[in-house]
N, C-alpha and C. Protein backbone atom coordinates (compact mmCIF):
# COMPACT_ATOMS: atom_id res chain seq x y z
N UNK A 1 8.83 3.28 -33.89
CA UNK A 1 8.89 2.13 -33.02
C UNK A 1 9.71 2.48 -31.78
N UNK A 2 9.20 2.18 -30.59
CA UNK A 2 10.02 2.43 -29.37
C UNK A 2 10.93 1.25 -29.23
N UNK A 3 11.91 1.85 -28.70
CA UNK A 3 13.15 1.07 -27.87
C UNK A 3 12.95 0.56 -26.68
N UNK A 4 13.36 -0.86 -26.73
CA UNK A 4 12.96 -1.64 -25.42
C UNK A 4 13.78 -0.61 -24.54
N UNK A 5 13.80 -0.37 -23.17
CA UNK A 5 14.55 -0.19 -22.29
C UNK A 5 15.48 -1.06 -21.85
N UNK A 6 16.75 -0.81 -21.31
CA UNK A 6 17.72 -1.95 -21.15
C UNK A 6 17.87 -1.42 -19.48
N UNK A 7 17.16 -2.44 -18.67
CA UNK A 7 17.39 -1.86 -17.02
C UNK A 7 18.33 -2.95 -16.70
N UNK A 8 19.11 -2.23 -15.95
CA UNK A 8 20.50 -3.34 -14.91
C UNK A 8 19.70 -4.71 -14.17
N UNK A 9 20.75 -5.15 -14.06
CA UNK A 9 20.35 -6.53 -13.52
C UNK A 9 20.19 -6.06 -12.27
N UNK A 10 20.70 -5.07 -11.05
CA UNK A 10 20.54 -4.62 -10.35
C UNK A 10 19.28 -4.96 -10.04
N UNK A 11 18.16 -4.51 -10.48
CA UNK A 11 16.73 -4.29 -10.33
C UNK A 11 16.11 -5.46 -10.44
N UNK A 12 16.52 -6.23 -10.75
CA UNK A 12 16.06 -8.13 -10.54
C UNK A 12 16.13 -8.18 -9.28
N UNK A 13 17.48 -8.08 -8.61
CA UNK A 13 17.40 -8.25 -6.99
C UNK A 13 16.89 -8.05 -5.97
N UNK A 14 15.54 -7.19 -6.36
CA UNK A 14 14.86 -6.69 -5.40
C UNK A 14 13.89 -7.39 -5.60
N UNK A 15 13.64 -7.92 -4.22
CA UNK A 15 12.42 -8.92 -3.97
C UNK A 15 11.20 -7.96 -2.85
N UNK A 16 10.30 -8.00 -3.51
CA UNK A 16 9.08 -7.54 -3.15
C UNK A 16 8.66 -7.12 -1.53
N UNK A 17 9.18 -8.29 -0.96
CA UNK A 17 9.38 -8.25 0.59
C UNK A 17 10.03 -7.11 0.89
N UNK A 18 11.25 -7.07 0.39
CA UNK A 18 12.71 -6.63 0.75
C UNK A 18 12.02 -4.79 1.03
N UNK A 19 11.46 -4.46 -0.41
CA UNK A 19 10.89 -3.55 -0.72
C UNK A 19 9.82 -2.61 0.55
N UNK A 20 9.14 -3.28 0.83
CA UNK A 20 8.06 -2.91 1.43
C UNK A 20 8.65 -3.07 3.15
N UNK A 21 9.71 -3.61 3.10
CA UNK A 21 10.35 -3.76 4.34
C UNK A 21 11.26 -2.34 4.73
N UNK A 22 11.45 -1.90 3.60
CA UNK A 22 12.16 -0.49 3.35
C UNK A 22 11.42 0.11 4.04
N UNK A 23 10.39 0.01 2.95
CA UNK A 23 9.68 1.09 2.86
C UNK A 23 8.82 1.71 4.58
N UNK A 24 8.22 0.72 5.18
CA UNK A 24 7.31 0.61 5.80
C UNK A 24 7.88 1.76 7.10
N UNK A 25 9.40 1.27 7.87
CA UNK A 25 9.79 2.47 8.47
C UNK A 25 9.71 3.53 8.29
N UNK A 26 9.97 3.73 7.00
CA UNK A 26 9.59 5.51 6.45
C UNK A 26 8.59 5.58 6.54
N UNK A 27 7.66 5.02 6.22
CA UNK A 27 6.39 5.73 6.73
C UNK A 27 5.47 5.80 7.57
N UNK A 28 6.56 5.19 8.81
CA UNK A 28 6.07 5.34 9.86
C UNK A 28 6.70 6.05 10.47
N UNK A 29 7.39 6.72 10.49
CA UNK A 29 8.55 7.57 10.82
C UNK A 29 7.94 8.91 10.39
N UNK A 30 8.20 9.37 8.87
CA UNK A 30 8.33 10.13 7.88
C UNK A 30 6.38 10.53 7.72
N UNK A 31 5.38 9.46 7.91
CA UNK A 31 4.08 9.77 7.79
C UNK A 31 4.28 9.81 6.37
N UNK A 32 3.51 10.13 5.34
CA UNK A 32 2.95 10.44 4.24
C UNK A 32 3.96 10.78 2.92
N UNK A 33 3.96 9.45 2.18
CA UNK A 33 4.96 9.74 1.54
C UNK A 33 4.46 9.30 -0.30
N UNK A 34 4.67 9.81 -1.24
CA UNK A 34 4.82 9.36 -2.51
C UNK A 34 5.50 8.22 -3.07
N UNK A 35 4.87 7.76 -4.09
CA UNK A 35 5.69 6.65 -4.22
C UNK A 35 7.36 6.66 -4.92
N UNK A 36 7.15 8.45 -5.50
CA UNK A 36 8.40 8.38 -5.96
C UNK A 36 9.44 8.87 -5.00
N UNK A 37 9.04 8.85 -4.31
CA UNK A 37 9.93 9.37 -2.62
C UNK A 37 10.52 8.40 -2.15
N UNK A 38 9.38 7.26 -2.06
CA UNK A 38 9.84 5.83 -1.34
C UNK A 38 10.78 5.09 -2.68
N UNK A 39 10.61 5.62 -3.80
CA UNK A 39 11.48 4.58 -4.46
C UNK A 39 12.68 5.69 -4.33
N UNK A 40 13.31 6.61 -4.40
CA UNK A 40 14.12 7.02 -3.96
C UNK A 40 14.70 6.66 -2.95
N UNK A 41 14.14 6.71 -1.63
CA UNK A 41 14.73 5.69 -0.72
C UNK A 41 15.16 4.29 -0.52
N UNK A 42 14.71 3.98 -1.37
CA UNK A 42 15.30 2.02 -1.57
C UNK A 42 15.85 2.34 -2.35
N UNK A 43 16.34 2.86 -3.24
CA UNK A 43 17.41 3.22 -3.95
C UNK A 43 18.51 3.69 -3.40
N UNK A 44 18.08 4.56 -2.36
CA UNK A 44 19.40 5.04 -1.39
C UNK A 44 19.61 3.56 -1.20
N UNK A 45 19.00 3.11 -0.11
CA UNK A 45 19.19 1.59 0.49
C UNK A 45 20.20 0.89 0.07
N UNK A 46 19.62 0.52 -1.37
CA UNK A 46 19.99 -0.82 -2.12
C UNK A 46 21.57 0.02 -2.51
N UNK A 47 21.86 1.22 -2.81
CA UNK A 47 22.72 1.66 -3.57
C UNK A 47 23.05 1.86 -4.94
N UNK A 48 21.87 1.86 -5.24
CA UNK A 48 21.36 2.53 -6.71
C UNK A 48 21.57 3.59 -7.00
N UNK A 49 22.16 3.67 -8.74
CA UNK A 49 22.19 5.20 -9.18
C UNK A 49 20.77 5.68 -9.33
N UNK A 50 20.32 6.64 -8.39
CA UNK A 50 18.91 7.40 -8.90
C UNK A 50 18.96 8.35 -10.06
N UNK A 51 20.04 8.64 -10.34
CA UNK A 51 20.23 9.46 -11.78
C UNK A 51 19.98 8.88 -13.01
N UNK A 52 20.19 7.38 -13.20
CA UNK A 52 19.36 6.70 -14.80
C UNK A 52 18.07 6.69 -14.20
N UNK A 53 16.97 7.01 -15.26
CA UNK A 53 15.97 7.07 -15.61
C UNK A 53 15.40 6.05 -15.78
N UNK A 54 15.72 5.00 -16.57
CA UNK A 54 15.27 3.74 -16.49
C UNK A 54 15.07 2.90 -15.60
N UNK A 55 16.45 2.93 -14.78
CA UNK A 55 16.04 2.39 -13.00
C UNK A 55 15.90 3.07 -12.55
N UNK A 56 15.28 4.41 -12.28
CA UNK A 56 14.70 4.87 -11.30
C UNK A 56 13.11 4.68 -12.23
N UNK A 57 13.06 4.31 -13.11
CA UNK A 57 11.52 4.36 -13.09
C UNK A 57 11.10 2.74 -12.83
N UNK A 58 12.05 2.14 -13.02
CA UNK A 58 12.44 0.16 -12.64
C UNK A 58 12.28 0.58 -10.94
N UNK A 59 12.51 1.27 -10.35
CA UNK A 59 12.41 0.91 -8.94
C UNK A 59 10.86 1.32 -8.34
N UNK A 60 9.97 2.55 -9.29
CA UNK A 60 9.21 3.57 -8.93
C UNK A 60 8.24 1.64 -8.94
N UNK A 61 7.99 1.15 -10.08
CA UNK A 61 7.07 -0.06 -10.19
C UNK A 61 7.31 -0.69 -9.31
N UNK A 62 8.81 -0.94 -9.14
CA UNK A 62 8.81 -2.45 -8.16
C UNK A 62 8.18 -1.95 -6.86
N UNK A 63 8.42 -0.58 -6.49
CA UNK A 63 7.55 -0.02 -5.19
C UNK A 63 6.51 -0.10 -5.38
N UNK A 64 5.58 0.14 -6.13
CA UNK A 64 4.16 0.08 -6.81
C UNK A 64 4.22 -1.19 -6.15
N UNK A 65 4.46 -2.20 -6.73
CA UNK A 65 4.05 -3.51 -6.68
C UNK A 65 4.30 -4.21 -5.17
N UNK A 66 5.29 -3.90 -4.59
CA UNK A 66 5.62 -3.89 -3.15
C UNK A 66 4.53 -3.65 -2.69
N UNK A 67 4.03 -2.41 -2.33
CA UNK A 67 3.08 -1.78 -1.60
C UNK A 67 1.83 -2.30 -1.92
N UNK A 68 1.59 -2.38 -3.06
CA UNK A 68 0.11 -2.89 -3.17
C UNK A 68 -0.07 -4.41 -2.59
N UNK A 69 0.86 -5.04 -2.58
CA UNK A 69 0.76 -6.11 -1.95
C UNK A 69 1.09 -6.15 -0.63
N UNK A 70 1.64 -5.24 0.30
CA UNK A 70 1.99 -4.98 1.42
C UNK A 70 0.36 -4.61 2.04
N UNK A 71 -0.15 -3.55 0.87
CA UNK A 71 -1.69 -3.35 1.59
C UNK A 71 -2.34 -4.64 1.90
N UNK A 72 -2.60 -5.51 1.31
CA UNK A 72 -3.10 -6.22 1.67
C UNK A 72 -2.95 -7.41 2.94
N UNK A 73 -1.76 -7.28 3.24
CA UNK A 73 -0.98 -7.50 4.62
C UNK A 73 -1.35 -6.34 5.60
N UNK A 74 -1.75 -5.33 5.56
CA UNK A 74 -2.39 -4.40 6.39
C UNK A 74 -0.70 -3.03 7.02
N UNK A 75 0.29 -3.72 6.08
CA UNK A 75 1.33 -2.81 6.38
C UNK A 75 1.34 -1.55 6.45
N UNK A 76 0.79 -1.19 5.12
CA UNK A 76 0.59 0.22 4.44
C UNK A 76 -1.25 0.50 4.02
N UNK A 77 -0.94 1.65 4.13
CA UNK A 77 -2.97 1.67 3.23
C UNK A 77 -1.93 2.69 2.28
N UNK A 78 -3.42 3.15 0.96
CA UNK A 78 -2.92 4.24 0.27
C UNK A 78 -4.00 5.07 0.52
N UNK A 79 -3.54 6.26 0.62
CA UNK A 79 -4.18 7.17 0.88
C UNK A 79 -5.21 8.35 0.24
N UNK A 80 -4.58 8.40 -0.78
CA UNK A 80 -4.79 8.89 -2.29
C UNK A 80 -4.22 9.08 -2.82
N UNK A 81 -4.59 9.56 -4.45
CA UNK A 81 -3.44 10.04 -5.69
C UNK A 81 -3.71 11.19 -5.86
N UNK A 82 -2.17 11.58 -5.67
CA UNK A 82 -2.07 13.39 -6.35
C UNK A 82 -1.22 13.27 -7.50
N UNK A 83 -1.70 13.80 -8.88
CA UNK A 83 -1.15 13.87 -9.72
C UNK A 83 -0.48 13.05 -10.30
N UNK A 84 -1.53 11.90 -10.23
CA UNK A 84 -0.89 10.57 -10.77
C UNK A 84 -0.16 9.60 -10.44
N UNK A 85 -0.06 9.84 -9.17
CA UNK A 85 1.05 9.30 -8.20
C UNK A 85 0.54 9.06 -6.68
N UNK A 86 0.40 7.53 -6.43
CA UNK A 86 0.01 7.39 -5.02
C UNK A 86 0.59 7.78 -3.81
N UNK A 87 -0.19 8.66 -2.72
CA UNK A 87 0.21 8.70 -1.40
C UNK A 87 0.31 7.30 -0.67
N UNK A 88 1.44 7.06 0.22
CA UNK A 88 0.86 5.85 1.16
C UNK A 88 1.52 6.21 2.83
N UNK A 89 0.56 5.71 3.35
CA UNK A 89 0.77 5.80 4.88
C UNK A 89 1.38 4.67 5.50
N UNK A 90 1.20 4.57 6.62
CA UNK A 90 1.71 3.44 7.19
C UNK A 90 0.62 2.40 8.29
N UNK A 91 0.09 1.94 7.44
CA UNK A 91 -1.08 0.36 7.94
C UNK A 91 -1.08 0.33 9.59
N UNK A 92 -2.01 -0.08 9.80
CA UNK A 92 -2.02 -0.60 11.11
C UNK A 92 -1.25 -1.91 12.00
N UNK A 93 -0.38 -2.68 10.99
CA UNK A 93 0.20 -3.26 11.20
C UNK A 93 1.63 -2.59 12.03
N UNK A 94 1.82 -1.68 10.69
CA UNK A 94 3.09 -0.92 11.01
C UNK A 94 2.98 -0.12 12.42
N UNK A 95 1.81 0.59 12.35
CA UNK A 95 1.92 1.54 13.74
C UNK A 95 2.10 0.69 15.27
N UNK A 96 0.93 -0.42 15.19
CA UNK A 96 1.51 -1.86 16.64
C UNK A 96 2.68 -1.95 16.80
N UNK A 97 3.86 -2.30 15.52
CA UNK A 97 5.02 -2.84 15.43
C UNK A 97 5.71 -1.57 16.06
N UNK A 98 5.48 -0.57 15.85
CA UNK A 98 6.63 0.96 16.16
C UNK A 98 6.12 1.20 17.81
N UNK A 99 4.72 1.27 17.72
CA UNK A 99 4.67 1.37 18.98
C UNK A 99 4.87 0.18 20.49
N UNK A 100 5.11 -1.25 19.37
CA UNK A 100 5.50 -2.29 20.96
C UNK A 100 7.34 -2.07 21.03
N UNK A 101 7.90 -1.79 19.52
CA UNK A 101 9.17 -1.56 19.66
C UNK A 101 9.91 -0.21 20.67
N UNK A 102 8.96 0.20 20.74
CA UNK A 102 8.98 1.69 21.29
C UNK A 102 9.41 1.46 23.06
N UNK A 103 10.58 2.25 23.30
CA UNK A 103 10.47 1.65 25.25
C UNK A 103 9.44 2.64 26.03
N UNK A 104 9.25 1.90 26.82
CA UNK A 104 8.17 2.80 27.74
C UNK A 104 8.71 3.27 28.97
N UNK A 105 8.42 4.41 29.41
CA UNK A 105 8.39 5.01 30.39
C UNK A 105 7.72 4.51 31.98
N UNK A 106 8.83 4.16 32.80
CA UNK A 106 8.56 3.80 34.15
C UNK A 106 8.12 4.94 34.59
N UNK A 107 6.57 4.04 35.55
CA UNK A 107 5.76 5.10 36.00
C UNK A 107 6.43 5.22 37.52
């Protein structure tokens, strides 16, 4: 019989938004990233130990779940899976947003 996992309350606090709000700079920045990359990075963020296993695999989903719902907001697309594990880019939403934030050059 397996053992429930016991993940920190930590990982409640992350709200879905919050997530994909992380995320979305990196990969517009960074281009092409894994999902266990990006949950590494909201983990930096939030200030999470990435060394338990349990929340880092508690954060790998909540990114999962972020993103897939971010796709459909046009934030992120995914790109494909390597080895079991989704690529994601950064949506067309995201690239407008970087590039109106962006200053322009007087002609």
């Amino acid at each position: 019989m397996k053992r429930p996992l016991i993940v920190s309350a930590e990982i409640k606090y992350l709200i879905l938004d919050e997530v994909a709000d992380i995320c979305a700079p990196h990969l517009g920045v960074d281009g092409e990233m894994t999902t266990r990359e990006l949950a590494e990075r909201v983990a930096a963020a939030r200030g999470l130990d990435i060394s338990d296993t349990a929340l880092r695999n508690s954060v790998v989903f909540k990114v999962v779940q972020a993103l897939r719902h971010a796709k459909r907001r046009k934030q992120v697309r995914m790109v494909e899976k390597r080895n079991g594990m989704c690529v994601w880019a950064a949506g067309d939403a995201v690239a407008l947003r970087i590039a109106a934030s962006s200053p322009s050059s007087p002609d």
